[in-house]
N, C-alpha and C. Protein backbone atom coordinates (compact mmCIF):
# COMPACT_ATOMS: atom_id res chain seq x y z
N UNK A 1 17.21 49.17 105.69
CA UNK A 1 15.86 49.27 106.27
C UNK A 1 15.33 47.87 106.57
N UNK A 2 14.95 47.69 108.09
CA UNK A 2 14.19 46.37 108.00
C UNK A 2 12.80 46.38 108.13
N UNK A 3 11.91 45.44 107.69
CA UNK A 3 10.70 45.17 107.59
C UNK A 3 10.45 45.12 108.63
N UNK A 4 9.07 45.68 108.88
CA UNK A 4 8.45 45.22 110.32
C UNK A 4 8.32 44.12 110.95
N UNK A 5 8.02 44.09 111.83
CA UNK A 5 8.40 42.33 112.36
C UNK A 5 6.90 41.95 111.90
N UNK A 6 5.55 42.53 111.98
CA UNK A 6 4.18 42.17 111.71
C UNK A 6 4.12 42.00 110.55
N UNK A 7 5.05 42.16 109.35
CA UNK A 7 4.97 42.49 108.09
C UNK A 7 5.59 41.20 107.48
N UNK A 8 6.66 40.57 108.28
CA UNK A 8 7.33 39.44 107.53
C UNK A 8 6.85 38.40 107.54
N UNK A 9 5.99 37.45 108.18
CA UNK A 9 5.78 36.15 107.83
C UNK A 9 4.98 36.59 106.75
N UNK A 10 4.41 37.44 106.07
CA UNK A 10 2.78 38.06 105.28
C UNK A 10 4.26 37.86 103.88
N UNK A 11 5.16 38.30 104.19
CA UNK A 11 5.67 38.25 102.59
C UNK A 11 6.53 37.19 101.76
N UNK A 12 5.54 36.53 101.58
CA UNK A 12 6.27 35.33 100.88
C UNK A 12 6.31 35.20 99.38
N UNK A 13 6.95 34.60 99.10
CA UNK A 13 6.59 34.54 97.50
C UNK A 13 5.53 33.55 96.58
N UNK A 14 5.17 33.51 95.68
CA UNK A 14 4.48 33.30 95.23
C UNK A 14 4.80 31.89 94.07
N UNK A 15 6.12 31.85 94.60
CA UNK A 15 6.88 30.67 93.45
C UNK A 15 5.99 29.37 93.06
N UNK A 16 6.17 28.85 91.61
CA UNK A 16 5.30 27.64 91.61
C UNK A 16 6.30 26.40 91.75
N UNK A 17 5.78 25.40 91.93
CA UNK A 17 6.86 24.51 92.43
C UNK A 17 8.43 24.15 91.37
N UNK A 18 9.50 24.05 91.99
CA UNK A 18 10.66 24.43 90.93
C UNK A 18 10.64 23.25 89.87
N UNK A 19 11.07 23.29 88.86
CA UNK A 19 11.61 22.51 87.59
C UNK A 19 12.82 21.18 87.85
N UNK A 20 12.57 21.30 89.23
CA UNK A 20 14.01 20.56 89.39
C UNK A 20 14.25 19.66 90.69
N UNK A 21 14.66 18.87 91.50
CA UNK A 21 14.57 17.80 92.03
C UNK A 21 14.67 19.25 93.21
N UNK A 22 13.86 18.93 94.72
CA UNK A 22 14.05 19.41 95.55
C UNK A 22 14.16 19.25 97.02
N UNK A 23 14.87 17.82 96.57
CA UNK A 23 14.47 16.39 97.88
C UNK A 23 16.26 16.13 98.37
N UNK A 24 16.84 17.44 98.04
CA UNK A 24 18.30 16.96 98.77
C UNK A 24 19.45 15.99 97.66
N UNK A 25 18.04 15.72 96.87
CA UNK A 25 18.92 14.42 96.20
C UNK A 25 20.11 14.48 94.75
N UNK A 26 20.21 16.24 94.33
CA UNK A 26 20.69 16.99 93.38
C UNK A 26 20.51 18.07 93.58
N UNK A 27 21.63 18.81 93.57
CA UNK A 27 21.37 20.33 93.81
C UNK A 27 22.12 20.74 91.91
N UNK A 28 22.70 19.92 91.66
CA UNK A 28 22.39 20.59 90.39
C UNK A 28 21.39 21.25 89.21
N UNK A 29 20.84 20.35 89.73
CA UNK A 29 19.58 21.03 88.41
C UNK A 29 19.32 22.21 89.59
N UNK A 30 19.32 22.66 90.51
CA UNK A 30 19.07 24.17 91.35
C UNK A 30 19.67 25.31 90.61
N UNK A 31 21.18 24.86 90.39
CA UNK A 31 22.27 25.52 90.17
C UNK A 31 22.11 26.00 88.83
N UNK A 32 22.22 24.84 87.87
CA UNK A 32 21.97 25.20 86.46
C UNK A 32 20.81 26.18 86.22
N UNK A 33 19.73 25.81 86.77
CA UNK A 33 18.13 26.59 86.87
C UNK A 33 18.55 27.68 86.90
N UNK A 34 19.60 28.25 88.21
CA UNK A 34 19.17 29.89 88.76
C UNK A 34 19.95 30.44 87.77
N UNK A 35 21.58 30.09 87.45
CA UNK A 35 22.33 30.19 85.66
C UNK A 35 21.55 30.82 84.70
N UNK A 36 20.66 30.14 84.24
CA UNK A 36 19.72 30.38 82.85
C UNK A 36 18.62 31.22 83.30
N UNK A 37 17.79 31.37 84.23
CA UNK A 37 17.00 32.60 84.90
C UNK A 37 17.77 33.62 84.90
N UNK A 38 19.05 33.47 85.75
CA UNK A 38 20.05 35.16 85.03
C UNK A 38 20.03 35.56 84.38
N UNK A 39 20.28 34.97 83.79
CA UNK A 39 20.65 35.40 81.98
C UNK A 39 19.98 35.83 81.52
N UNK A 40 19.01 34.81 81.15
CA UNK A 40 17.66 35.16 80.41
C UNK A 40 17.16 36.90 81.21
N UNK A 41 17.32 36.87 82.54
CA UNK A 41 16.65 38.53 83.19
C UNK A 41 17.89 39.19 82.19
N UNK A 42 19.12 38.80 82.25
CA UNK A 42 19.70 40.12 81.74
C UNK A 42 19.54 40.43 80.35
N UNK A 43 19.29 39.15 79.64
CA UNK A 43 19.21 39.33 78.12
C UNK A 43 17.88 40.32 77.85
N UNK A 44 17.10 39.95 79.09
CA UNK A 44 15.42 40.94 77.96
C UNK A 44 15.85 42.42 78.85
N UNK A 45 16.61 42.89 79.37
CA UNK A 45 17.03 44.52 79.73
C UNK A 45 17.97 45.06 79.47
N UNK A 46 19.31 44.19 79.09
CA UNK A 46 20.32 44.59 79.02
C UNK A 46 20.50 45.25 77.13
N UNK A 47 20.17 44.66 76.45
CA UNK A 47 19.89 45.03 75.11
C UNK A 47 19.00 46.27 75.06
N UNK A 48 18.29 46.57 75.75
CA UNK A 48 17.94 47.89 75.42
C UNK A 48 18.73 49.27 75.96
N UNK A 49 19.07 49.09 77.29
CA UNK A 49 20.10 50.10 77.71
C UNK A 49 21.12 50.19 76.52
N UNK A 50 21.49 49.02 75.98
CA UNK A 50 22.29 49.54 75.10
C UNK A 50 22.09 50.03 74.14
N UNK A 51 20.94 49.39 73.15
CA UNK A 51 20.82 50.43 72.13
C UNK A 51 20.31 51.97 72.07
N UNK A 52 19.63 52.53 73.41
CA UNK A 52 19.83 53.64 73.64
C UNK A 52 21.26 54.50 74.55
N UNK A 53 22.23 53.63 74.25
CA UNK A 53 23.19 54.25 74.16
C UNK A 53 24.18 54.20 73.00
N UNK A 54 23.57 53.28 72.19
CA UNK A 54 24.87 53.25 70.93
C UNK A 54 24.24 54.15 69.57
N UNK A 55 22.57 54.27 70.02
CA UNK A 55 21.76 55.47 68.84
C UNK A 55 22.02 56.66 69.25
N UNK A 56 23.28 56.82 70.23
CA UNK A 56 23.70 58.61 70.61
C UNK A 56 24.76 58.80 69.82
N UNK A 57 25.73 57.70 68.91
CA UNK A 57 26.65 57.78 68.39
C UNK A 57 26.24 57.29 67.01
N UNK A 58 25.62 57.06 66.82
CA UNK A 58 24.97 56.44 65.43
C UNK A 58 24.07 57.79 64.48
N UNK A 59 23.40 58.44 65.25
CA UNK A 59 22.61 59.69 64.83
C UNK A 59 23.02 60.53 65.50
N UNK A 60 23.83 60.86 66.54
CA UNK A 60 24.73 62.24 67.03
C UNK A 60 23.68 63.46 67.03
N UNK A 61 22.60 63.11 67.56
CA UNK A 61 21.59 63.96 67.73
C UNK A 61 20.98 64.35 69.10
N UNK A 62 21.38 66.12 69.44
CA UNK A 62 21.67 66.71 71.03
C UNK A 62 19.89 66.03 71.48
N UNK A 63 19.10 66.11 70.72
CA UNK A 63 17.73 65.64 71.76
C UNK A 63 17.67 64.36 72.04
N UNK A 64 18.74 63.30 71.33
CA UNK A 64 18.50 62.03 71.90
C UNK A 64 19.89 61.67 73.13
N UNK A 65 20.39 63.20 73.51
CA UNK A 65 21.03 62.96 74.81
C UNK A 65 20.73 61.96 76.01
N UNK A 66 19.44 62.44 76.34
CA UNK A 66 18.89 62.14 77.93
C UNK A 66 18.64 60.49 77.65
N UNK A 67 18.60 60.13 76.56
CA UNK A 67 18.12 58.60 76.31
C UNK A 67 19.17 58.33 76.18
N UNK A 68 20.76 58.61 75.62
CA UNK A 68 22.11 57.84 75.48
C UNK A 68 22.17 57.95 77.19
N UNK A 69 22.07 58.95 77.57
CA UNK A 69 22.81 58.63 79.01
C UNK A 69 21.65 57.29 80.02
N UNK A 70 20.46 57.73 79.59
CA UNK A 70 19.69 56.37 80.48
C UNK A 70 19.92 55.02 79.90
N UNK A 71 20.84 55.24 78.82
CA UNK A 71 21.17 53.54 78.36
C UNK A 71 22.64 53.23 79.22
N UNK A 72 23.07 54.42 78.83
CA UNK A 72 24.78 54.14 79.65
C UNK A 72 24.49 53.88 81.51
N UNK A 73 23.88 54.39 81.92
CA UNK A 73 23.30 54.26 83.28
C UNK A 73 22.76 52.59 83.54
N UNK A 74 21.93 52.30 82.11
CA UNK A 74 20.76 51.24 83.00
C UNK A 74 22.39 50.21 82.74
N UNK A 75 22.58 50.74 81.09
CA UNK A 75 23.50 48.87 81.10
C UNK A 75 24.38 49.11 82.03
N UNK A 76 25.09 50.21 82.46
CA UNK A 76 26.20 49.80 83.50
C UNK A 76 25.67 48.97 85.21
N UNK A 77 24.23 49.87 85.58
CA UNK A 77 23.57 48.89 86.23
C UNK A 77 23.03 46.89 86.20
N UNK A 78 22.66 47.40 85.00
CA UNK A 78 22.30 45.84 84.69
C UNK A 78 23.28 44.92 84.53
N UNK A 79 24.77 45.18 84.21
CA UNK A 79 26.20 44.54 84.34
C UNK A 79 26.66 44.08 85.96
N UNK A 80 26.12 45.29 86.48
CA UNK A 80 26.87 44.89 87.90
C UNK A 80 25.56 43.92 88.52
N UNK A 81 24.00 43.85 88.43
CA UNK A 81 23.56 43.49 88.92
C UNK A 81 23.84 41.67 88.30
N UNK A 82 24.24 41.62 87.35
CA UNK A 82 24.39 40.57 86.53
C UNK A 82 25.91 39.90 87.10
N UNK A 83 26.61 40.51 87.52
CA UNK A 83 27.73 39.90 88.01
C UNK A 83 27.36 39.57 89.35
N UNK A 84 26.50 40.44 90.30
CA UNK A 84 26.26 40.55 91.90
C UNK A 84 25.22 38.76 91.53
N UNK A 85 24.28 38.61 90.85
CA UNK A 85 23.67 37.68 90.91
C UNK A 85 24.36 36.37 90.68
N UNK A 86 25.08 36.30 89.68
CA UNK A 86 26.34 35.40 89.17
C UNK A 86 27.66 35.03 90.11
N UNK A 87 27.46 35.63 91.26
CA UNK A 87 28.69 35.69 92.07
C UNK A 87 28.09 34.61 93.47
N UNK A 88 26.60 34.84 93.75
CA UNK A 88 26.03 34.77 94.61
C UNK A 88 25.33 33.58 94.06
N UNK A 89 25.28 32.73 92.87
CA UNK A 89 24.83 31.39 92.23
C UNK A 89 26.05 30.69 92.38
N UNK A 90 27.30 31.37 91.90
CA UNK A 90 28.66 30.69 92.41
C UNK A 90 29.25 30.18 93.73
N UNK A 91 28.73 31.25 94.46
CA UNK A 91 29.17 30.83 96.12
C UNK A 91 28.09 29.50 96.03
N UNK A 92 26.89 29.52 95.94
CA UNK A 92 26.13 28.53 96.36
C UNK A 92 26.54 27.48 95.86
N UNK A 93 26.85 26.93 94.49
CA UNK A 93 27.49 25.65 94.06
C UNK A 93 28.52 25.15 94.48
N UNK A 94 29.37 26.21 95.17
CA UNK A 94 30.63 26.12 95.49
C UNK A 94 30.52 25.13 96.80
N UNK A 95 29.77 25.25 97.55
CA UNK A 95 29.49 24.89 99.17
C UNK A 95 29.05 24.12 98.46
N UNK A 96 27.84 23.71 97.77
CA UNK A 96 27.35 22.01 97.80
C UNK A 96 28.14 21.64 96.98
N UNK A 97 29.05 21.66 96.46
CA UNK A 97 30.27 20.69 95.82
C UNK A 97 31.06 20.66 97.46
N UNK A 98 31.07 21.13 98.15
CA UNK A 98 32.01 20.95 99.23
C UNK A 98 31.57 19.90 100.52
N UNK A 99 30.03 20.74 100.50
CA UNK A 99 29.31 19.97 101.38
C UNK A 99 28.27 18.80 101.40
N UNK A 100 27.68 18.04 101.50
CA UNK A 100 26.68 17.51 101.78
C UNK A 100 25.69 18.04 102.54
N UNK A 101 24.50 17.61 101.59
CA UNK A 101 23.00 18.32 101.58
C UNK A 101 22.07 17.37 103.30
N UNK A 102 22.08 18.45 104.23
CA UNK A 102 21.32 17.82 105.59
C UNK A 102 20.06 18.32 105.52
N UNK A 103 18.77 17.50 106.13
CA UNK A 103 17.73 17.82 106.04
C UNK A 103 17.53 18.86 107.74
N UNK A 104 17.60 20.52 107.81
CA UNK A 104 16.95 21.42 109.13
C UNK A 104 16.18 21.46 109.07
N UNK A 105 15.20 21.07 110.18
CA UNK A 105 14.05 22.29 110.74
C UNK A 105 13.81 22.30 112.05
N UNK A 106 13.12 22.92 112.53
CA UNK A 106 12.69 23.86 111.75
C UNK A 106 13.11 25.30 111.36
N UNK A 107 12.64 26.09 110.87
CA UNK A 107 14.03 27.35 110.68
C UNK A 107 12.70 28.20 111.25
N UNK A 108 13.79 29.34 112.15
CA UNK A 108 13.11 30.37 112.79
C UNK A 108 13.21 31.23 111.70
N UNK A 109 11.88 32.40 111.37
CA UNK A 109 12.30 33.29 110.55
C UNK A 109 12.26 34.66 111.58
N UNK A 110 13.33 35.42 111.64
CA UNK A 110 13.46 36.65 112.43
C UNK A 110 12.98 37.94 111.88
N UNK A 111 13.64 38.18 110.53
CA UNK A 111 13.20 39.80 110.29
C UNK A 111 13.41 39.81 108.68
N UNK A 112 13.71 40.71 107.71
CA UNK A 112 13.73 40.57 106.71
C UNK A 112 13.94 42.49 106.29
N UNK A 113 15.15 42.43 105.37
CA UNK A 113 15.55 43.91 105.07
C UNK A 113 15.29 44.23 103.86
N UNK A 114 15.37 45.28 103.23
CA UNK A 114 14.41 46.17 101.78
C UNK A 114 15.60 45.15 101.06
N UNK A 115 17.08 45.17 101.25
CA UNK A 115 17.85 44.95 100.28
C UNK A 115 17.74 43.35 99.98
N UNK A 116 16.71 42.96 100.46
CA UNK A 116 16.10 41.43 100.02
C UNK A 116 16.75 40.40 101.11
N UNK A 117 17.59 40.77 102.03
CA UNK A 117 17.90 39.63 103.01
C UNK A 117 17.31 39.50 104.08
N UNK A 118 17.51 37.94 104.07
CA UNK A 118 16.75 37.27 105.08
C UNK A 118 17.39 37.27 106.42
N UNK A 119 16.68 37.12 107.69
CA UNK A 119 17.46 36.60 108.53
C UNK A 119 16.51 35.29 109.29
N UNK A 120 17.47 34.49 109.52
CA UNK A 120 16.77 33.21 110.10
C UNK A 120 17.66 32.38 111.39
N UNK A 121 17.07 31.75 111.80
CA UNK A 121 18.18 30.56 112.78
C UNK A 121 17.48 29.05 112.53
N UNK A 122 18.19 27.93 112.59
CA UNK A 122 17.56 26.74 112.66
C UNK A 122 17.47 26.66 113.79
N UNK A 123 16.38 25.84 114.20
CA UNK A 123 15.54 25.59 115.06
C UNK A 123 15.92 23.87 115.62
N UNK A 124 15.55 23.55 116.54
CA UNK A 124 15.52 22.22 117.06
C UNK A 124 16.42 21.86 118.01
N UNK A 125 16.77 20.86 118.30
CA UNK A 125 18.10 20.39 119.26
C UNK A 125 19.08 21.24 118.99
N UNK A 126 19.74 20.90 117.71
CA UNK A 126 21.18 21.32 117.49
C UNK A 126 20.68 22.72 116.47
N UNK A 127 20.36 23.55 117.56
CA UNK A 127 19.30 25.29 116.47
C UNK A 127 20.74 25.99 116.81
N UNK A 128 20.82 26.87 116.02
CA UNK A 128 22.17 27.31 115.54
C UNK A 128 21.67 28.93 117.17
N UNK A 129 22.91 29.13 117.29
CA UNK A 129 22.78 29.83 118.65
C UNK A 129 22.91 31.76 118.23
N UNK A 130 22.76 31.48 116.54
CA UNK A 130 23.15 33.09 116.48
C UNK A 130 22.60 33.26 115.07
N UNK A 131 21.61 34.63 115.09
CA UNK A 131 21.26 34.67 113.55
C UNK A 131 22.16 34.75 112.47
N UNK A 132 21.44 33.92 111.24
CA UNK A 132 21.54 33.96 109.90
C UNK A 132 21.16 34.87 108.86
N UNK A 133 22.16 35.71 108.37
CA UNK A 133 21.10 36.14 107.19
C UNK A 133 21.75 35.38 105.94
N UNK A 134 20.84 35.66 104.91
CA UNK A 134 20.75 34.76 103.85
C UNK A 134 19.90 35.44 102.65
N UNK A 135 20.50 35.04 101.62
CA UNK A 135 20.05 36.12 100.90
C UNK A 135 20.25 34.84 99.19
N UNK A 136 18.62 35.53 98.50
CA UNK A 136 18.23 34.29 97.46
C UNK A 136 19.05 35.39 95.93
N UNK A 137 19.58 34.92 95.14
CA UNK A 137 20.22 35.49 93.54
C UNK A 137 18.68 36.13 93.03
N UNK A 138 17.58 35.55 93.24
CA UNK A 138 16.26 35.67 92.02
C UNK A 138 15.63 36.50 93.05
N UNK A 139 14.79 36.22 94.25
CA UNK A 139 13.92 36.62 94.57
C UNK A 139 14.46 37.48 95.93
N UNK A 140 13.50 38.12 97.10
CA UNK A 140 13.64 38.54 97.92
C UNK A 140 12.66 38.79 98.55
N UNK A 141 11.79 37.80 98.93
CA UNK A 141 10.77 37.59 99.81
C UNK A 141 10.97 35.72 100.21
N UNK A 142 10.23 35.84 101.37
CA UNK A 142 10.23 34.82 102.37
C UNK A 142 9.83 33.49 101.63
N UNK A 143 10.42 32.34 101.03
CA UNK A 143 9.81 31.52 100.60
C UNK A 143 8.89 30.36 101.09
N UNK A 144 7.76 29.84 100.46
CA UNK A 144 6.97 29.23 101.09
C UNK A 144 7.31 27.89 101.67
N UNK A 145 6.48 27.74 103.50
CA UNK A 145 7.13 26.58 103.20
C UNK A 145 8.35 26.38 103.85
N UNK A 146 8.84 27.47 104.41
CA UNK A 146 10.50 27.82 104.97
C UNK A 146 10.56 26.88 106.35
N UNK A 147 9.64 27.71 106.81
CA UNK A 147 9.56 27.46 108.16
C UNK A 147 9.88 25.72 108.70
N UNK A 148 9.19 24.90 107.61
CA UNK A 148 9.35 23.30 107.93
C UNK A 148 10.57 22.63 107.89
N UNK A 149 11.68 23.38 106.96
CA UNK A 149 12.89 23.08 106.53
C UNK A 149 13.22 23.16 105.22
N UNK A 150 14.95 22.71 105.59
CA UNK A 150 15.65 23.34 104.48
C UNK A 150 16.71 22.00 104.00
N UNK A 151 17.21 22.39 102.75
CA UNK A 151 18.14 21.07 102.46
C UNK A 151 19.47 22.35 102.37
N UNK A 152 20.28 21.95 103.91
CA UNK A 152 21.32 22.96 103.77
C UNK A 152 22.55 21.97 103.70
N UNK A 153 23.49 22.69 103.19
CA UNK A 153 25.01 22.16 102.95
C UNK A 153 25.69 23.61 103.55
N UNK A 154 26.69 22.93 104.84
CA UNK A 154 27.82 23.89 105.29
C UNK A 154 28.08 23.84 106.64
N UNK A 155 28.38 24.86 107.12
CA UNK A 155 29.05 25.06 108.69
C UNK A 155 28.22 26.32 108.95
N UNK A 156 27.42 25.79 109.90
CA UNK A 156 26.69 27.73 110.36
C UNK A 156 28.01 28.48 110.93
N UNK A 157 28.75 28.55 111.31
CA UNK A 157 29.44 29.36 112.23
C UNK A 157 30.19 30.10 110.42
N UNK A 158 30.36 29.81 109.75
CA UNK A 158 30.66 29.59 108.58
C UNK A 158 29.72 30.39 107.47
N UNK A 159 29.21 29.55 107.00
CA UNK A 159 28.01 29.96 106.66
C UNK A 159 27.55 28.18 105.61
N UNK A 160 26.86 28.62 104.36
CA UNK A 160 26.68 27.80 104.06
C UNK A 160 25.75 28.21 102.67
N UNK A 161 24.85 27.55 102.22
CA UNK A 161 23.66 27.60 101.05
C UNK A 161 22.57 26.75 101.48
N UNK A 162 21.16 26.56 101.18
CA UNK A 162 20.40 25.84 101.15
C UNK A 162 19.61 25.81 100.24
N UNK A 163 18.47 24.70 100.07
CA UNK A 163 17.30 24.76 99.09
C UNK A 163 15.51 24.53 99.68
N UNK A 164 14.89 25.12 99.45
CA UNK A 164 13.88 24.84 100.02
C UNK A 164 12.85 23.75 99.46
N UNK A 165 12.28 22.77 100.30
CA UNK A 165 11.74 21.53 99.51
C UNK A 165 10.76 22.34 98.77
N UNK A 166 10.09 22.00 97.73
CA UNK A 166 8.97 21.97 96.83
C UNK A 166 9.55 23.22 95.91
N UNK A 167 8.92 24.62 96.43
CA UNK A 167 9.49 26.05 95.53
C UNK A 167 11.04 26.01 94.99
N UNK A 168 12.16 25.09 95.61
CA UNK A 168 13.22 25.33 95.18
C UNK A 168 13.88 26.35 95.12
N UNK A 169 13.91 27.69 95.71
CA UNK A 169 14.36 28.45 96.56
C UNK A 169 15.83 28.16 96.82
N UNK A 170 17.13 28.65 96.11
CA UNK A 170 18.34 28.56 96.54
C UNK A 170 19.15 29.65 97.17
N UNK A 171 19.18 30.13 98.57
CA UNK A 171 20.35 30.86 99.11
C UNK A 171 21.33 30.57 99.96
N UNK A 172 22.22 31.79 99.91
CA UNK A 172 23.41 31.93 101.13
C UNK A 172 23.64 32.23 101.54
N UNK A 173 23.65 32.19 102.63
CA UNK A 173 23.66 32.49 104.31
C UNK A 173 25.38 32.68 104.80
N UNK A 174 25.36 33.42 105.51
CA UNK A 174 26.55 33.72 106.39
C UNK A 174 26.18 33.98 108.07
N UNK A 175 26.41 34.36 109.08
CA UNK A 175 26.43 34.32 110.34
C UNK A 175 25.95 36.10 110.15
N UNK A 176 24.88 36.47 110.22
CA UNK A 176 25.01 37.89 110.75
C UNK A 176 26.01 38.84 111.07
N UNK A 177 26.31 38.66 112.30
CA UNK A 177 26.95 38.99 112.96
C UNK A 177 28.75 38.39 112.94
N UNK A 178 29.54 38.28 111.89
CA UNK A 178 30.31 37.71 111.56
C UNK A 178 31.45 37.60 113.30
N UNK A 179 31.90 38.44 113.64
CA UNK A 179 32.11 38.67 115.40
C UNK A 179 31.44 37.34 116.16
N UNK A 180 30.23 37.93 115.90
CA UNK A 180 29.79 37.33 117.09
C UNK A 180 30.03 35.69 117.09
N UNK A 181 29.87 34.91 116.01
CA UNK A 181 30.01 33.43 115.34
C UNK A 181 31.64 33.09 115.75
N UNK A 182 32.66 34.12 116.08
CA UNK A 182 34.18 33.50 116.26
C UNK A 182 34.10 32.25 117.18
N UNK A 183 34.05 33.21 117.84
CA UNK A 183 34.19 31.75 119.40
C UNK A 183 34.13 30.31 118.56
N UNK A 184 32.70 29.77 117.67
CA UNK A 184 32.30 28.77 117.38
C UNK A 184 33.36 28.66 116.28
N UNK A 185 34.07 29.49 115.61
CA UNK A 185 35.01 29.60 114.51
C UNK A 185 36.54 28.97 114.98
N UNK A 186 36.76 29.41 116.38
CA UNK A 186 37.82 29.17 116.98
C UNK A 186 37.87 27.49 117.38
N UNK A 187 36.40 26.70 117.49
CA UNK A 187 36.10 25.47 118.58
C UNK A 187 35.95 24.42 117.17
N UNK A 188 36.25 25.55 115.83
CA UNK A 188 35.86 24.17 114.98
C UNK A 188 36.88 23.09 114.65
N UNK A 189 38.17 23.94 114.71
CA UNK A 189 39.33 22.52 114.27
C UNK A 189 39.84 22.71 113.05
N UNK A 190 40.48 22.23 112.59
CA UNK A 190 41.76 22.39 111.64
C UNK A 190 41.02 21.78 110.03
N UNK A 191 40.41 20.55 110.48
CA UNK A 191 39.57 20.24 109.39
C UNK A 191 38.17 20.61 108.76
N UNK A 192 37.50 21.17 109.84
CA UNK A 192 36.18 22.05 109.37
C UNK A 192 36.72 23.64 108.91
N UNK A 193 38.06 23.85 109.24
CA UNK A 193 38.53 24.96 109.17
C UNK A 193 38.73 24.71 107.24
N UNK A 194 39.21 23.84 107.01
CA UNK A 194 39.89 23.85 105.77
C UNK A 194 38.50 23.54 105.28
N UNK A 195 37.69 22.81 105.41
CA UNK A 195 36.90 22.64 104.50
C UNK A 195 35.85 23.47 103.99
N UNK A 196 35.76 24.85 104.99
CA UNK A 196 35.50 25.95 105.09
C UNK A 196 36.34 26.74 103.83
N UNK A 197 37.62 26.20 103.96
CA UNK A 197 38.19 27.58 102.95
C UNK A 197 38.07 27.11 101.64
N UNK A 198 38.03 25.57 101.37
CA UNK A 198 37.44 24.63 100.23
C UNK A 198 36.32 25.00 99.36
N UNK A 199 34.92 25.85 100.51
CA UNK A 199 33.60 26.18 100.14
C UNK A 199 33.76 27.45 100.12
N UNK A 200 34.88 28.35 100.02
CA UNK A 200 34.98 29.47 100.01
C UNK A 200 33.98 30.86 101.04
N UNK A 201 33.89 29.84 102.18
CA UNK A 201 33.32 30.68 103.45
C UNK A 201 34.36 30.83 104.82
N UNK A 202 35.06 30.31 104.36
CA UNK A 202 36.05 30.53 105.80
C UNK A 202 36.55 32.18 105.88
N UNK A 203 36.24 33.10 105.48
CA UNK A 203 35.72 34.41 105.41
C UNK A 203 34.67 34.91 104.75
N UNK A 204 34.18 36.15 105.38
CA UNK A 204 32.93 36.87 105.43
C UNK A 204 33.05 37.42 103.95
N UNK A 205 31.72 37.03 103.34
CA UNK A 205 31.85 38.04 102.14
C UNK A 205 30.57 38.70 101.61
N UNK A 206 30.52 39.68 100.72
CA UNK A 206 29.68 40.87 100.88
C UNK A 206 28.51 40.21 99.96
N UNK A 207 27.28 39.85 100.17
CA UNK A 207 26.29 39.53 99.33
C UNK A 207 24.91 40.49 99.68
């Protein structure tokens, strides 16, 4: 489902400025940050799914059914959402160990879908010729502030990660339209090619 187009610049987030350098000049402390925010989300939910599923075998009692099975449900949810977030903090470190951090803007923002992704294009001289979506591990609204620029590391045709100055805002982006980006895939060369498979984007992957 996508958001209305009247509806998306209105939803931004509300972030206070990040804990951590947001000037291009370290993307580690980004990385480590979004790490320990995981966690910490899974540690205060994941402990309870479970103990209403391990008090179905502990007291073996038919009325505390419906609560063993909403523990077996949430933790098996809260596992996968915990790996989906952890997978998607990994791609991003992965590219700025590969790449170097460039200052874009401005970034067009296009549309924005329920399942929290973004879509965008950079803007300016060298504005990327085909949408982006991009999608943040923590949040899923428009971060503030976007629009002026981004501290991105990668290959648009490719994809890449960025950070947003001040809120600190870390996602990763791939080409929309994975098709449509070849041509520019085909014109890049043997060495943006490899350094692509280095940052683990030289194929499309599911975020």
């Amino acid at each position: 489902m996508t958001v209305p187009e009247e509806w998306k610049h209105g939803l931004e987030s509300d972030t206070p400025p990040a804990p951590y350098a947001t000037d291009g000049s370290d993307f580690r402390g980004a990385v480590r940050y979004y790490y320990g925010v995981v966690l910490k989300k899974f540690l205060k939910v994941f402990p309870v799914f479970l103990l209403l599923w391990i008090q179905l075998y502990v007291f073996q009692l038919d009325y505390l059914l419906p609560l063993g099975i909403i523990g077996i449900i949430g933790a098996a949810f809260t596992l996968l959402l915990l790996a989906d977030r952890l997978n998607l903090v990994r791609k991003c470190s992965k590219v700025f160990r590969t790449y170097p951090l460039e200052f874009r803007s401005p970034v067009e923002k296009y549309s924005m879908e329920s399942t929290h992704t973004l879509f965008l294009r950079f803007g300016g001289q060298a504005g990327t010729p085909f949408t982006l979506r991009a999608k943040d591990a923590l949040r899923g609204r428009w971060p503030v502030g976007i629009v002026e620029g981004v501290w991105f590391a990668g290959d648009e045709p490719f994809g890449g990660a960025f950070i947003v100055p001040g809120s600190g805002e870390m996602l990763f982006l791939q080409p929309k339209d994975w098709n449509e980006a070849e041509e520019y895939r085909k014109d890049a060369g043997s060495e943006r090619i490899e350094k692509a498979r280095q940052a683990g984007i030289k194929r499309p992957g599911r975020f």
